[in-house]
Every structure is written in structure tokens, then in C-alpha cells.
C-alpha atoms as a PDB file:
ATOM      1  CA  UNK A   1     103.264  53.400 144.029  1.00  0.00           C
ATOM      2  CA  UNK A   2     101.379  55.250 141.755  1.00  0.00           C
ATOM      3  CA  UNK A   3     103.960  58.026 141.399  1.00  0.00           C
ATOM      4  CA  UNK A   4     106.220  55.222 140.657  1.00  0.00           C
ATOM      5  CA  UNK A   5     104.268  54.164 137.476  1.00  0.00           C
ATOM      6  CA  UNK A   6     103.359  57.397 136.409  1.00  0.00           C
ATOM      7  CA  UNK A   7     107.059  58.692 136.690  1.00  0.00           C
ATOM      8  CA  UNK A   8     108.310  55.522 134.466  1.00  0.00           C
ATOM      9  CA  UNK A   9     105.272  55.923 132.257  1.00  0.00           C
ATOM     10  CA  UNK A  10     106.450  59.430 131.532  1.00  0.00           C
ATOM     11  CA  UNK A  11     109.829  58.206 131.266  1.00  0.00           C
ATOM     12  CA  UNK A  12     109.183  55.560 128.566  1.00  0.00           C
ATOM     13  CA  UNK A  13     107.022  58.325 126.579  1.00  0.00           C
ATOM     14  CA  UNK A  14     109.661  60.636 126.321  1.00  0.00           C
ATOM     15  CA  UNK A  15     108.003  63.329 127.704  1.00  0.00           C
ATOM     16  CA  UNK A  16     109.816  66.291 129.449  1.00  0.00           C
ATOM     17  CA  UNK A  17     107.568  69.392 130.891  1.00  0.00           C
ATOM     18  CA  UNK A  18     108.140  72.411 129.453  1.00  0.00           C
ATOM     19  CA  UNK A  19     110.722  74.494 131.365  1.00  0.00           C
ATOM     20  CA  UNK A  20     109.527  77.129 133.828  1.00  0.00           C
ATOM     21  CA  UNK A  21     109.666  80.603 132.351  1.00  0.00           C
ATOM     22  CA  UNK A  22     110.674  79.532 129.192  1.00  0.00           C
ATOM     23  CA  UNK A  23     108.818  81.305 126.081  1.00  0.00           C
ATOM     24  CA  UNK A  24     107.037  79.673 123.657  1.00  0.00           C
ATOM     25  CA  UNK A  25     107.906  80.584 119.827  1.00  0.00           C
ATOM     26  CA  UNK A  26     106.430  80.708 116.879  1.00  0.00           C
ATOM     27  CA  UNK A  27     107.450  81.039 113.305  1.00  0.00           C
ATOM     28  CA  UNK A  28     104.665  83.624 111.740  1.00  0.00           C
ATOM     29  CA  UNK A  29     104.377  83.523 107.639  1.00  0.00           C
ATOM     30  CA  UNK A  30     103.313  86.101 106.040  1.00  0.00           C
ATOM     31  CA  UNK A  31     103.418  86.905 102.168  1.00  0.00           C
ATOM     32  CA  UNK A  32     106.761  88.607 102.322  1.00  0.00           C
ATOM     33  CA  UNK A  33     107.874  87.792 106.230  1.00  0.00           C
ATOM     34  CA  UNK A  34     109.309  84.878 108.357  1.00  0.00           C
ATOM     35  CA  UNK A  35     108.696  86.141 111.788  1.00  0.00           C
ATOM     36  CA  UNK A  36     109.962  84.811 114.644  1.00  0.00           C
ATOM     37  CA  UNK A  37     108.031  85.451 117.831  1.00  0.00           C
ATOM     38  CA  UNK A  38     107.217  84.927 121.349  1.00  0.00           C
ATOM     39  CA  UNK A  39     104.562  87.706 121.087  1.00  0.00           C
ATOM     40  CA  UNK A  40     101.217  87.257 120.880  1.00  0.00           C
ATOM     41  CA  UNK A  41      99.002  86.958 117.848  1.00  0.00           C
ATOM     42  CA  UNK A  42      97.117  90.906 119.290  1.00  0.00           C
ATOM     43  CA  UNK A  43     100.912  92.310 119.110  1.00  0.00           C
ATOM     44  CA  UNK A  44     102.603  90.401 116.579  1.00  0.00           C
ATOM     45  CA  UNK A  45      99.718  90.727 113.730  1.00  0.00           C
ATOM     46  CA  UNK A  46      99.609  94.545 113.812  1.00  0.00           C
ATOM     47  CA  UNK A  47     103.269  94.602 113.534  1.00  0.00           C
ATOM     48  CA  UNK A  48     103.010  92.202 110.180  1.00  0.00           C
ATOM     49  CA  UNK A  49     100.438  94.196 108.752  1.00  0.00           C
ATOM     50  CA  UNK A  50     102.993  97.602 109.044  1.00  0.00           C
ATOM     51  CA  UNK A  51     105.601  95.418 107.254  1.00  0.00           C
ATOM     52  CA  UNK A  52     103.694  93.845 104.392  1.00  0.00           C
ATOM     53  CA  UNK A  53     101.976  97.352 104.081  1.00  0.00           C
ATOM     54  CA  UNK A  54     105.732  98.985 103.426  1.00  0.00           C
ATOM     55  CA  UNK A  55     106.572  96.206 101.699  1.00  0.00           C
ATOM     56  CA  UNK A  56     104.496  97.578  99.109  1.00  0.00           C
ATOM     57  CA  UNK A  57     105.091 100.709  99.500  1.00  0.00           C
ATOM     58  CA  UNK A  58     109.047  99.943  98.609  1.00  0.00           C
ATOM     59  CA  UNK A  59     108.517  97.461  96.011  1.00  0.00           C
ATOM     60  CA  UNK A  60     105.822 100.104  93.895  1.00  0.00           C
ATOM     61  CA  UNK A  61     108.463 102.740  94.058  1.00  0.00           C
ATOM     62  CA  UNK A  62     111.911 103.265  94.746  1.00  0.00           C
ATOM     63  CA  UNK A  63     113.118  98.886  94.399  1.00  0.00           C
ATOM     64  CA  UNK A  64     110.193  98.068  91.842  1.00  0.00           C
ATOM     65  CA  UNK A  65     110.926  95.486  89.858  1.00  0.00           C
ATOM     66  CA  UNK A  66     113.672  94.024  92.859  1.00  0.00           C
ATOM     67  CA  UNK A  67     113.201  90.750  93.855  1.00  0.00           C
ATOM     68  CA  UNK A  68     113.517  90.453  97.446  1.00  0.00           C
ATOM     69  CA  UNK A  69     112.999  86.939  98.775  1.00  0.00           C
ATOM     70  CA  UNK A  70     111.057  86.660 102.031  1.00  0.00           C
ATOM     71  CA  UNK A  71     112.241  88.448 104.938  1.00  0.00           C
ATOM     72  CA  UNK A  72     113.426  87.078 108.272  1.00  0.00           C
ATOM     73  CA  UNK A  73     112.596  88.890 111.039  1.00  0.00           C
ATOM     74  CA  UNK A  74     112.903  87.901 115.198  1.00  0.00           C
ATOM     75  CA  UNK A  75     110.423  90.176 117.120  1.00  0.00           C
ATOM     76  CA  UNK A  76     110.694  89.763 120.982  1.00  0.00           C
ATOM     77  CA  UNK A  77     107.247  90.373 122.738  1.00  0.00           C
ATOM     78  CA  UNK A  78     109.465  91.749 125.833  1.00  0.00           C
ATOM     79  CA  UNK A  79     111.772  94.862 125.574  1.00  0.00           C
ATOM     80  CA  UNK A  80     114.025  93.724 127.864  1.00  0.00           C
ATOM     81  CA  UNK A  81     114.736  90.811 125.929  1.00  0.00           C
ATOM     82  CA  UNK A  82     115.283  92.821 122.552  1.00  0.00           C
ATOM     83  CA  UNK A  83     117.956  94.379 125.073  1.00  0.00           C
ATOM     84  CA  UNK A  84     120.217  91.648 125.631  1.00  0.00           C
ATOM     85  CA  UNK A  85     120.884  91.371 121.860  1.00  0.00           C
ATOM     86  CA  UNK A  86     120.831  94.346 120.534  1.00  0.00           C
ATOM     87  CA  UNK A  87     123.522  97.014 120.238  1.00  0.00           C
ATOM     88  CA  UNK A  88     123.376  99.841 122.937  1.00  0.00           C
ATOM     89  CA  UNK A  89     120.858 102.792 122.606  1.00  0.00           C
ATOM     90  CA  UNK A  90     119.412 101.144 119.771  1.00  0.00           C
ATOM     91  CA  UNK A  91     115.379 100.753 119.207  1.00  0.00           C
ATOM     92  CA  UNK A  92     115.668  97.801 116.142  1.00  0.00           C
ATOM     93  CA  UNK A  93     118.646  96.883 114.177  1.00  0.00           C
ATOM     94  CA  UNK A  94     119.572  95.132 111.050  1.00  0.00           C
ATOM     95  CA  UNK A  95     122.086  92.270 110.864  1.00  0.00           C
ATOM     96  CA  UNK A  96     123.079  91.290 107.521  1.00  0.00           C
ATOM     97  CA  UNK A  97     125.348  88.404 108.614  1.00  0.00           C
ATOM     98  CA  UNK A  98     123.444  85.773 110.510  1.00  0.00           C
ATOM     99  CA  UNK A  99     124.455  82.402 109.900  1.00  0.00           C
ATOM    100  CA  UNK A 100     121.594  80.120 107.325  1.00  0.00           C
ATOM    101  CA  UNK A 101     119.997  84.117 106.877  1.00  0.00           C
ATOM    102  CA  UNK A 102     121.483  84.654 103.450  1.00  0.00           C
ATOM    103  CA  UNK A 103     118.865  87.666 103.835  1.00  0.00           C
ATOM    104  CA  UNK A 104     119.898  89.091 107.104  1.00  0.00           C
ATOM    105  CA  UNK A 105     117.627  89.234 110.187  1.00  0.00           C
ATOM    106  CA  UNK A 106     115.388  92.550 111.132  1.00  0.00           C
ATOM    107  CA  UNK A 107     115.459  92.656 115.326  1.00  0.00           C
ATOM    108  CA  UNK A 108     113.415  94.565 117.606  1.00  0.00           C
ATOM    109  CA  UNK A 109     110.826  94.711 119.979  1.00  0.00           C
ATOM    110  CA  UNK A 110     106.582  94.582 120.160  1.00  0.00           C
ATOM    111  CA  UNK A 111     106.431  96.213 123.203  1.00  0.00           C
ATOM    112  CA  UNK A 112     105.527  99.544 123.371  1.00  0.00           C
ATOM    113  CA  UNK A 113     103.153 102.094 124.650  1.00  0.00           C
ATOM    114  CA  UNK A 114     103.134 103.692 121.293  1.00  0.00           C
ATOM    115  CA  UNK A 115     102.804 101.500 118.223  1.00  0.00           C
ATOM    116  CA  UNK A 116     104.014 104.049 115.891  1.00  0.00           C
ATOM    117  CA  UNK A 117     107.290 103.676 117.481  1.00  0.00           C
ATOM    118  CA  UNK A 118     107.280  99.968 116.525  1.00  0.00           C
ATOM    119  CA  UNK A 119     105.842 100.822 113.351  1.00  0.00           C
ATOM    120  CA  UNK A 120     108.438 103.505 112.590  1.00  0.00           C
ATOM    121  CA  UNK A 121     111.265 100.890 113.734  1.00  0.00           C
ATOM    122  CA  UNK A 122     109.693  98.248 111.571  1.00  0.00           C
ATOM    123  CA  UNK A 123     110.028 100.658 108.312  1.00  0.00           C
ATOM    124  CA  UNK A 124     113.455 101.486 109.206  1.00  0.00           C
ATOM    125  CA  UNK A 125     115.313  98.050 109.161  1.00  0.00           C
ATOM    126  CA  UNK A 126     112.799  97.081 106.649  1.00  0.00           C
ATOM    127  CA  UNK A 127     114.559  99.665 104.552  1.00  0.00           C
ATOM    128  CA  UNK A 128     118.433  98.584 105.470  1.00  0.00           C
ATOM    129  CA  UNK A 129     117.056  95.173 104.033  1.00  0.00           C
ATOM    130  CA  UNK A 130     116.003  96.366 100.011  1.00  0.00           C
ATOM    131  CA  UNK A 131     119.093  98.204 100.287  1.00  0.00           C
ATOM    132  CA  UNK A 132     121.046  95.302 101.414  1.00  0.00           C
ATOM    133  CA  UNK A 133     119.232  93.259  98.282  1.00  0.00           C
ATOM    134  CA  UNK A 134     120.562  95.896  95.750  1.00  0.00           C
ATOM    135  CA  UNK A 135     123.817  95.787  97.113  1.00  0.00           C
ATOM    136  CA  UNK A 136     126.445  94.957 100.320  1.00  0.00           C
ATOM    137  CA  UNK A 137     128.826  97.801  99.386  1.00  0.00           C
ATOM    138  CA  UNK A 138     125.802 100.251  99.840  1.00  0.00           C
ATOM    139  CA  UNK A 139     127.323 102.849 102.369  1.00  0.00           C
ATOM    140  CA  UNK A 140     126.527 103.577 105.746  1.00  0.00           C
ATOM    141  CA  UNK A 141     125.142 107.080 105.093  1.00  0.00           C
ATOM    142  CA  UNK A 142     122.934 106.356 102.482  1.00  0.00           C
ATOM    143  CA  UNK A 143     121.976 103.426 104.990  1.00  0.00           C
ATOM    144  CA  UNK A 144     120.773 105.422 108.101  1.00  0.00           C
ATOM    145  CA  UNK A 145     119.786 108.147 106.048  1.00  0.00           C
ATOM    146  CA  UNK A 146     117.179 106.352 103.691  1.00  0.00           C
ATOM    147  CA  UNK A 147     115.969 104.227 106.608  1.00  0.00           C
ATOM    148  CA  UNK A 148     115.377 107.582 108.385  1.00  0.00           C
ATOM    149  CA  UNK A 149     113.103 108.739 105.327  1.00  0.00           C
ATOM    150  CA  UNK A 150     111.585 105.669 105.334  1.00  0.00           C
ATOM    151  CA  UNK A 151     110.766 105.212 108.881  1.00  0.00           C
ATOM    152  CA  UNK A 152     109.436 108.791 109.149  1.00  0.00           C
ATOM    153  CA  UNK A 153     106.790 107.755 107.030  1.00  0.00           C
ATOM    154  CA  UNK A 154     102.570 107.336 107.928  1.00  0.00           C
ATOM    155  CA  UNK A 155     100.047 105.711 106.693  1.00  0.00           C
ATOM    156  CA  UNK A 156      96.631 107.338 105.610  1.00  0.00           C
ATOM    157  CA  UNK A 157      94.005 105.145 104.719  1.00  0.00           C
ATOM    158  CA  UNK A 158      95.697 103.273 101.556  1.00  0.00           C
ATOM    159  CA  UNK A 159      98.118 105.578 101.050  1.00  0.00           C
ATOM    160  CA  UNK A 160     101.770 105.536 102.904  1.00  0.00           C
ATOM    161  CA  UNK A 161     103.336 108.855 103.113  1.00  0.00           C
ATOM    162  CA  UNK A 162     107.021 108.731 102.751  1.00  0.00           C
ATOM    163  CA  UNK A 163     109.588 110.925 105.054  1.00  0.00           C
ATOM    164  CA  UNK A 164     105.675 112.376 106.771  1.00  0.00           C
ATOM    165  CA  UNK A 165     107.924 113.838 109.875  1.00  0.00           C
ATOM    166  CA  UNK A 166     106.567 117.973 110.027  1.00  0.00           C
ATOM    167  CA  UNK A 167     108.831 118.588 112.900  1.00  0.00           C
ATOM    168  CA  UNK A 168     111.871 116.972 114.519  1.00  0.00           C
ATOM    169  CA  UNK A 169     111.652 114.247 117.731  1.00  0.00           C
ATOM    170  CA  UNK A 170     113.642 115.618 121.117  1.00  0.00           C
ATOM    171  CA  UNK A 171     117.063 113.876 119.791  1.00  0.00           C
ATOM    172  CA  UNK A 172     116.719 115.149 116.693  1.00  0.00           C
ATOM    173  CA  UNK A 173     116.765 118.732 118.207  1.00  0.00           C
ATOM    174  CA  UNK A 174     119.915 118.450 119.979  1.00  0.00           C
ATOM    175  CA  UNK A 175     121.838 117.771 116.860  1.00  0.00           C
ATOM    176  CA  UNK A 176     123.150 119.952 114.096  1.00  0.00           C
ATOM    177  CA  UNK A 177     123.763 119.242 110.200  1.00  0.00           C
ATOM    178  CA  UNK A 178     127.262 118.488 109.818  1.00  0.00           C
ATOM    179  CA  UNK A 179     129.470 119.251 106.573  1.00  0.00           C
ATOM    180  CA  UNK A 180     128.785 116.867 103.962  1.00  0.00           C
ATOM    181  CA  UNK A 181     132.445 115.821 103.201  1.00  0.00           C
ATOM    182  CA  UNK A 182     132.611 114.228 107.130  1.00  0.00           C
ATOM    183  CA  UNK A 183     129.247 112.718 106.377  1.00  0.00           C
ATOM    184  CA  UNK A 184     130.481 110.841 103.261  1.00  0.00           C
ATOM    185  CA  UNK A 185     133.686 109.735 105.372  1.00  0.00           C
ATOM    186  CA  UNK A 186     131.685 108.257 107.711  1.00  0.00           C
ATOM    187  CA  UNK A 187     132.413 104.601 109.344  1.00  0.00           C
ATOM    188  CA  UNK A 188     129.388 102.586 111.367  1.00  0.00           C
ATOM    189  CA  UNK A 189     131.102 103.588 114.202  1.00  0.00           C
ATOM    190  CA  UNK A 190     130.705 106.978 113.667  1.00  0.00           C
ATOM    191  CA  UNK A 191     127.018 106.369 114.031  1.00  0.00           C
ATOM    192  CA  UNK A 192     126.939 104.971 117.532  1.00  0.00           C
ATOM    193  CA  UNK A 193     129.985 107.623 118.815  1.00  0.00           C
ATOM    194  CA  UNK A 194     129.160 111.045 120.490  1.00  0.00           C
ATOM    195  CA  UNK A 195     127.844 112.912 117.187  1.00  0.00           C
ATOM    196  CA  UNK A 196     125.118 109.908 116.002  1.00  0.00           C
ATOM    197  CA  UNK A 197     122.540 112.288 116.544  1.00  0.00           C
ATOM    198  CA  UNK A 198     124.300 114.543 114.149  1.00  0.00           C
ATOM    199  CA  UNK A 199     125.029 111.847 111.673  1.00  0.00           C
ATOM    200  CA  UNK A 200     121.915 110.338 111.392  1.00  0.00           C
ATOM    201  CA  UNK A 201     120.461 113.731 111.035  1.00  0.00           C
ATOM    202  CA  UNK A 202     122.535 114.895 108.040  1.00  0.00           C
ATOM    203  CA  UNK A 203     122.375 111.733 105.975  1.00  0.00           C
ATOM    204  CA  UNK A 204     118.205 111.681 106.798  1.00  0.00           C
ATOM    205  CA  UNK A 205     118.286 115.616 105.169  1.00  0.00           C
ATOM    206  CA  UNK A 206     120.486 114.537 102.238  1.00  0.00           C
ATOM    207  CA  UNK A 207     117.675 112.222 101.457  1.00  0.00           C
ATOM    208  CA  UNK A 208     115.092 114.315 101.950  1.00  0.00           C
ATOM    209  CA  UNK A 209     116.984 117.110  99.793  1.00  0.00           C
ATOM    210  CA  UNK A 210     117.229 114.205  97.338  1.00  0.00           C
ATOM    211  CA  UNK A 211     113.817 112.966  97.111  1.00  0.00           C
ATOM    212  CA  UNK A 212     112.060 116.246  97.130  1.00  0.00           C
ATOM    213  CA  UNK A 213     110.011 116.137  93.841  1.00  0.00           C
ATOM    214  CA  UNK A 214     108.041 112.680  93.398  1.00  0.00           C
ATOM    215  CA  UNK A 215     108.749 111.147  90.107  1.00  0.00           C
ATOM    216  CA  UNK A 216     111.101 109.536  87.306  1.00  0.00           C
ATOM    217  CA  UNK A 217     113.554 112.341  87.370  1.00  0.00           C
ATOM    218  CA  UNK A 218     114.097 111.940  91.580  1.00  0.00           C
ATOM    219  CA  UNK A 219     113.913 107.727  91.206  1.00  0.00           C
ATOM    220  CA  UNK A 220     116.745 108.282  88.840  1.00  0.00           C
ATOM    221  CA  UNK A 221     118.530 110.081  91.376  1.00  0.00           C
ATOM    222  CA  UNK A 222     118.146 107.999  93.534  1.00  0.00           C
ATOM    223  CA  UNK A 223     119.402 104.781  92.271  1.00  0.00           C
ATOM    224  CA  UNK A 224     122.071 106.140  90.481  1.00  0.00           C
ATOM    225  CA  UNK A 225     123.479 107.186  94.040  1.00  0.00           C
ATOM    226  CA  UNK A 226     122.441 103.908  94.905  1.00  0.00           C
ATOM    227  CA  UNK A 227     125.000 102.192  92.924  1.00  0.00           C
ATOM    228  CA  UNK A 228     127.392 104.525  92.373  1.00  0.00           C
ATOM    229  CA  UNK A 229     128.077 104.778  95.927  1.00  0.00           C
ATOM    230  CA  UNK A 230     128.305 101.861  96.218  1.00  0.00           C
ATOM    231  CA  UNK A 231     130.711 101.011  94.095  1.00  0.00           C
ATOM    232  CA  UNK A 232     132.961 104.439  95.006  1.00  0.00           C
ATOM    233  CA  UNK A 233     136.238 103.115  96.964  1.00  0.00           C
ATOM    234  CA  UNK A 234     137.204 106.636  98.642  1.00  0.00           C
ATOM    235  CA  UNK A 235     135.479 109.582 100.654  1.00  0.00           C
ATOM    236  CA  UNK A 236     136.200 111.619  97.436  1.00  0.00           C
ATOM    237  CA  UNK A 237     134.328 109.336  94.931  1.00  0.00           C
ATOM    238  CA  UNK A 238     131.259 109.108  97.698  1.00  0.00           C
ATOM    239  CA  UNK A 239     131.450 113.024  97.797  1.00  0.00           C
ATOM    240  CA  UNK A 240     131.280 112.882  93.635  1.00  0.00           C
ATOM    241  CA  UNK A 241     128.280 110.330  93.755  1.00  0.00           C
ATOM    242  CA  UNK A 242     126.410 112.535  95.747  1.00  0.00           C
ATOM    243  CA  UNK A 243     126.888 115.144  93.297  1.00  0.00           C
ATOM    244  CA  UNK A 244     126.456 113.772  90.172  1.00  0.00           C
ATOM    245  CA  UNK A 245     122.997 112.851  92.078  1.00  0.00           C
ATOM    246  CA  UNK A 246     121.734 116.057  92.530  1.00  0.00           C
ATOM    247  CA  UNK A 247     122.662 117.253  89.045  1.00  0.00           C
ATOM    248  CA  UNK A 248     126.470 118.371  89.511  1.00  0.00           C
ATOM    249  CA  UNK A 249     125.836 120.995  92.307  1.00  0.00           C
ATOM    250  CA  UNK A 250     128.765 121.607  94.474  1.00  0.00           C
ATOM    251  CA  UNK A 251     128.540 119.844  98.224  1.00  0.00           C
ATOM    252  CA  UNK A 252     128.243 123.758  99.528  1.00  0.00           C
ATOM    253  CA  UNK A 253     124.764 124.539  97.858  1.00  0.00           C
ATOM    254  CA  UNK A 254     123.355 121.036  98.923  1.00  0.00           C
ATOM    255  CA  UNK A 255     124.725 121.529 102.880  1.00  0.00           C
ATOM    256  CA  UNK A 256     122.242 124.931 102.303  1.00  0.00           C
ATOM    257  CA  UNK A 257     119.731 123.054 101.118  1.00  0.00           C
ATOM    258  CA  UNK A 258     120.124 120.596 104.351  1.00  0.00           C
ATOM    259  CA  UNK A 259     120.210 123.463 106.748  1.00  0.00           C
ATOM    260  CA  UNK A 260     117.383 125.247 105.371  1.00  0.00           C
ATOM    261  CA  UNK A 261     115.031 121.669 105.705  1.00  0.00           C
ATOM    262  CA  UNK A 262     117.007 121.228 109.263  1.00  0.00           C
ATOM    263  CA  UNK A 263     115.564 124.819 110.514  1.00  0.00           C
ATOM    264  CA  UNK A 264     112.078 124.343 108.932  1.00  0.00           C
ATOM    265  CA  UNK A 265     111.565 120.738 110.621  1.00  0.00           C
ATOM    266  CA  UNK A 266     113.470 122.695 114.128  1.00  0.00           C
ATOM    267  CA  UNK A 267     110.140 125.726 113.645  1.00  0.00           C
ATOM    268  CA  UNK A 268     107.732 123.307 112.412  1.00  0.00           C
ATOM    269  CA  UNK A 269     107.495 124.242 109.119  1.00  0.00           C
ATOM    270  CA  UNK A 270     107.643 121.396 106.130  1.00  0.00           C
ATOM    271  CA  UNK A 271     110.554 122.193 104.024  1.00  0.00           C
ATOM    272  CA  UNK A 272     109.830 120.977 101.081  1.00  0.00           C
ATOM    273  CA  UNK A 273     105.975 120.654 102.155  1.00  0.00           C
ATOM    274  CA  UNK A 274     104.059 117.042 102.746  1.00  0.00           C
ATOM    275  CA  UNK A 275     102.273 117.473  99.342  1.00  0.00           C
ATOM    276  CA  UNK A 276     106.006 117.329  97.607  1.00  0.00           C
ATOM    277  CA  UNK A 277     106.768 113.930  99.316  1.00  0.00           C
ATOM    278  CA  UNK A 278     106.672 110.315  97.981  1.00  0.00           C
ATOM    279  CA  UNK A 279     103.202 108.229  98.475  1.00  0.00           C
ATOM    280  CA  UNK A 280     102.201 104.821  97.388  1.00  0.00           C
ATOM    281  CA  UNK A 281      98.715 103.417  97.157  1.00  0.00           C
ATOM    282  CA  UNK A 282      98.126 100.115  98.755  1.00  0.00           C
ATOM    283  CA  UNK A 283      96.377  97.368  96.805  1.00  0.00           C
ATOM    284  CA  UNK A 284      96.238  95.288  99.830  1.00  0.00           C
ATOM    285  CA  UNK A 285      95.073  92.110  97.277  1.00  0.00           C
ATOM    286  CA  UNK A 286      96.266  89.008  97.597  1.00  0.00           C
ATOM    287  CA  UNK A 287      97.729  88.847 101.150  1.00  0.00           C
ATOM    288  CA  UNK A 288      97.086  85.801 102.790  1.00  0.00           C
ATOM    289  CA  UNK A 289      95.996  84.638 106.171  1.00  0.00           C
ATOM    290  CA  UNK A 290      99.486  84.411 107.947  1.00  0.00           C
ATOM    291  CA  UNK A 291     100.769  80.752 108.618  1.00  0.00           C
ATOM    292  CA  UNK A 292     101.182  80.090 112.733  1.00  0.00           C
ATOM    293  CA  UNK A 293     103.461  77.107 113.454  1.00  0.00           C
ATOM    294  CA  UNK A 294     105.445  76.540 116.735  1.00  0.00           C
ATOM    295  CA  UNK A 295     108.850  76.448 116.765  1.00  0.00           C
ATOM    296  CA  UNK A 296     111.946  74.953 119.023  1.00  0.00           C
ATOM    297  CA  UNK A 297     112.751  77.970 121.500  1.00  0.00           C
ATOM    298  CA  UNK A 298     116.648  76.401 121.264  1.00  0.00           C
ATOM    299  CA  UNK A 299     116.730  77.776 117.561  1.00  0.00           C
ATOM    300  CA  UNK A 300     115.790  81.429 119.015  1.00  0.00           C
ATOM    301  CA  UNK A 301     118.368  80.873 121.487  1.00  0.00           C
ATOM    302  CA  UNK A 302     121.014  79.926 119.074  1.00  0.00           C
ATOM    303  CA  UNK A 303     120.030  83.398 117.064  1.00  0.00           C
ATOM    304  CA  UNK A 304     120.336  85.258 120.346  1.00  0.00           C
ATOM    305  CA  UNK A 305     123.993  83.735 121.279  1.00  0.00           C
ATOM    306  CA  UNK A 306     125.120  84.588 118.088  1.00  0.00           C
ATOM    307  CA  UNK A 307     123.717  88.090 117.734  1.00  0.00           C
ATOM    308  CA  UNK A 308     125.284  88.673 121.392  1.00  0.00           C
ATOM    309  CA  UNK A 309     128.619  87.452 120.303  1.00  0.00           C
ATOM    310  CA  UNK A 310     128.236  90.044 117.257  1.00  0.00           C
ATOM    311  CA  UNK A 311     127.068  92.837 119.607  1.00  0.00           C
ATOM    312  CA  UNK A 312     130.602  92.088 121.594  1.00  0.00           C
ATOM    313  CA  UNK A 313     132.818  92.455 118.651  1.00  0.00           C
END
């Protein structure tokens, strides 16, 4: 009998259990970042204080003066479940189309053995998104390859060190520069087909040829290929972007310049050396406490179904 009244009593309150397995979510505010999470606060908070850190980083250099508004971003405590959603042999990705994300959603995973590699991952999408806020027509080569000189950066103290990579990871040393004018042809397939490695590789050079020398005259270079890529309609106009960029040098001499930084990173040696690259100092002022509220798991789930049904396209 009382099982009776303490099933009706639970009835009348409206009260269901929470399902079995089920994660629990929260939404996690930071200054510049709408996190969603099932991780916890020891995973997720290390993970928001890489983002707000680059962030900075971006915002004092190469997009100052952009206003970005805050960032989604869904960050799965479980690897496994980053899998079912994301595109194959992918670490993080970037979706710029998410419905009631007018920003776009950053996706990947807390779990790792290594935090750089979350770190690194972080920095990556985090760049697709200030490129996405400058424009949509941005191309996919300038894409991957910024987001590979961003996410091969490291942070010292208060100071992040852009594109900080002194020698190439395993993947990168089974790939091989390829010419320029294939590069700037490029679709987003052609970064997931059999020669990503190579793609990604070129396109992360170009950028590294491009940003060599810290300063006005390099910034300049680099938004002007920015947005004239951006607005170039044919292979040809991309190939003319690039060099008006680099100062009306013919796509030969910069494909030397790539395979002369390729074989340096391949022997270890820094080509241009680490005290050439980017930095930014970190004020690290003003960042508030993040903002922990729970969340409806359904409105994850609705985020997953529709990033699977993207992933299937």
C-alpha cells in the first residue's frame, strides 16, 4: 500500500527519474564561450582557459579590432561520443551551419591522454571561426592552412607562440608539398580524399611562408589575402591573390620557399626560426568566473541528430 501512495504521489508531482546512462549537460559561460558539456568542471575548465587564452591571442593580432560575438562550442567528455558526430578521421571540426548558431558550432572531444592535443584542436576550429566572422567565401585553403598555423601554436608563460611546431607530427611526414596551382583549386573534399595529408600540409607552409616576419607589413599580407580570396570566383584569381600577397612573386619561387620550410620541419630545423614567428602577450584581466547552469540533454541531442544528418550528406 505504501508503494501505491508513493507511486501516485510521484505521479501527481510530475516527477520522472532521470534516465539510466543518460549524461547530464551543462551550458559553461565564459567571457567569449558558450560551452556545451557533459565533461566535468577538472576537464572542461582547462579546455576554456586554452580558448579564452587564444581568444586573445587572435583578437590582439591578426582579427584586432573584429567583433566576434560569443562562441558556441559542444565539447563531449567521451571520445567515442565526439565520434558519432563528427566527420571520419577527424580530431575537432567546425560547422558553420547549425540551425539558431548564426556563429557556427566548434566540436570535439576532452578526452585525451595528452591535453596539448585538445589544446591544439581547440586553436584550430577556434581559428575556422574568426575566419568565418570576416567572411563565408573565405576558401578552404586558407581555412586548413591558417588553422594549422594556429593550432601549432604554445603557450609560454603569458606569451602564445604562433605556428611553435620545430618538427613535423608522423602524418605530416608521409606527405609532400604539392604545386600551388592544385592547392588553390582545391574543394573540401579534396581535404578528406587520399592526398589530405598533402593538402593540409601545403596550405599550413603557404602560411607559414606568409607570416614569416612579425609585423604591419606581414598583417597586411595577410588580410589582404584574406579578402581577396575571398572574393576571387576562379582557381586563377585565388592563384593571383596569393601573389599579390607575397609581393607579386611568381607561384614557382613561393612552392621553393614551401619546400625549403617542408625539409627544415622533415630534419628538425626551424625554417624561418621560432624567434621570427608571431607572439601575443596575455593580459589575462578581466575574465570572469565562468557561469555553470544545467541544461536539457534533449537540446544536445537535437545538435547531435542534426550534425549526424550533416556528416551523411
Amino acid at each position: 500500500m505504501k508503494v501505491l501512495v508513493a507511486v501516485l504521489l510521484v505521479a501527481a508531482l510530475g516527477y520522472s527519474p532521470p534516465a539510466v546512462g543518460r549524461p547530464s549537460w551543462n551550458m559553461v559561460r565564459s567571457a567569449h564561450f558558450q560551452i556545451r558539456t557533459d565533461a566535468e568542471a577538472t576537464r572542461y575548465q582547462p579546455v576554456v582557459d586554452r580558448l579564452e587564452d587564444m581568444h586573445e591571442a587572435l583578437t590582439s593580432t591578426f582579427f584586432a579590432d573584429l567583433p566576434v560575438p560569443p562562441i558556441d562550442v559542444l565539447l563531449f567528455a567521451r571520445d567515442r561520443d565526439f565520434k558519432t558526430v563528427a566527420p571520419e578521421n577527424l580530431v575537432g571540426f567546425f560547422n558553420s551551419k547549425v540551425a539558431g548558431l548564426g556563429g557556427g558550432l566548434l566540436v570535439f572531444s576532452s578526452e585525451s591522454r595528452d591535453f596539448q592535443v585538445v589544446a591544439d584542436t581547440a586553436a584550430h576550429e577556434l581559428a575556422h571561426r574568426f575566419l568565418i566572422e570576416v567572411s563565408e567565401r573565405v576558401p578552404t585553403w586558407l581555412h586548413e592552412g591558417f588553422a594549422k598555423y594556429v593550432g601549432a601554436s604554445r603557450i609560454a608563460g603569458d606569451r602564445v607562440i604562433f605556428d611553435a611546431a620545430a618538427t613535423l607530427p608522423a602524418d605530416g611526414r608521409r606527405a609532400s608539398p604539392l604545386p600551388l596551382e592544385r592547392v588553390l583549386a582545391s574543394s573540401s573534399d579534396d581535404f578528406h580524399g587520399a592526398d589530405a595529408r598533402s593538402q593540409y600540409l601545403t596550405s599550413w607552409m603557404l602560411m607559414r611562408q606568409l607570416l614569416r616576419d612579425p609585423g604591419p607589413t606581414s598583417l597586411a599580407r595577410f588580410q589582404k589575402l584574406v579578402a581577396r580570396s575571398a572574393a576571387a570566383l576562379s582557381s586563377p584569381a585565388q592563384a593571383e591573390a596569393v601573389r599579390e600577397a607575397f609581393g607579386g612573386v611568381t607561384l614557382a619561387e613561393i612552392e621553393r620557399s614551401i619546400d625549403a620550410t617542408h625539409d627544415g620541419l622533415v630534419r628538425g630545423v626551424r625554417v624561418p626560426d621560432v624567434g621570427s614567428t608571431w607572439t601575443a602577450r596575455l593580459a589575462r584581466r578581466g575574465r570572469r568566473t565562468v557561469e555553470v547552469t544545467p541544461i536539457d540533454p534533449s537540446t544536445v541531442e537535437g545538435l547531435c541528430a542534426e550534425l549526424r544528418t550533416e556528416r551523411g550528406r
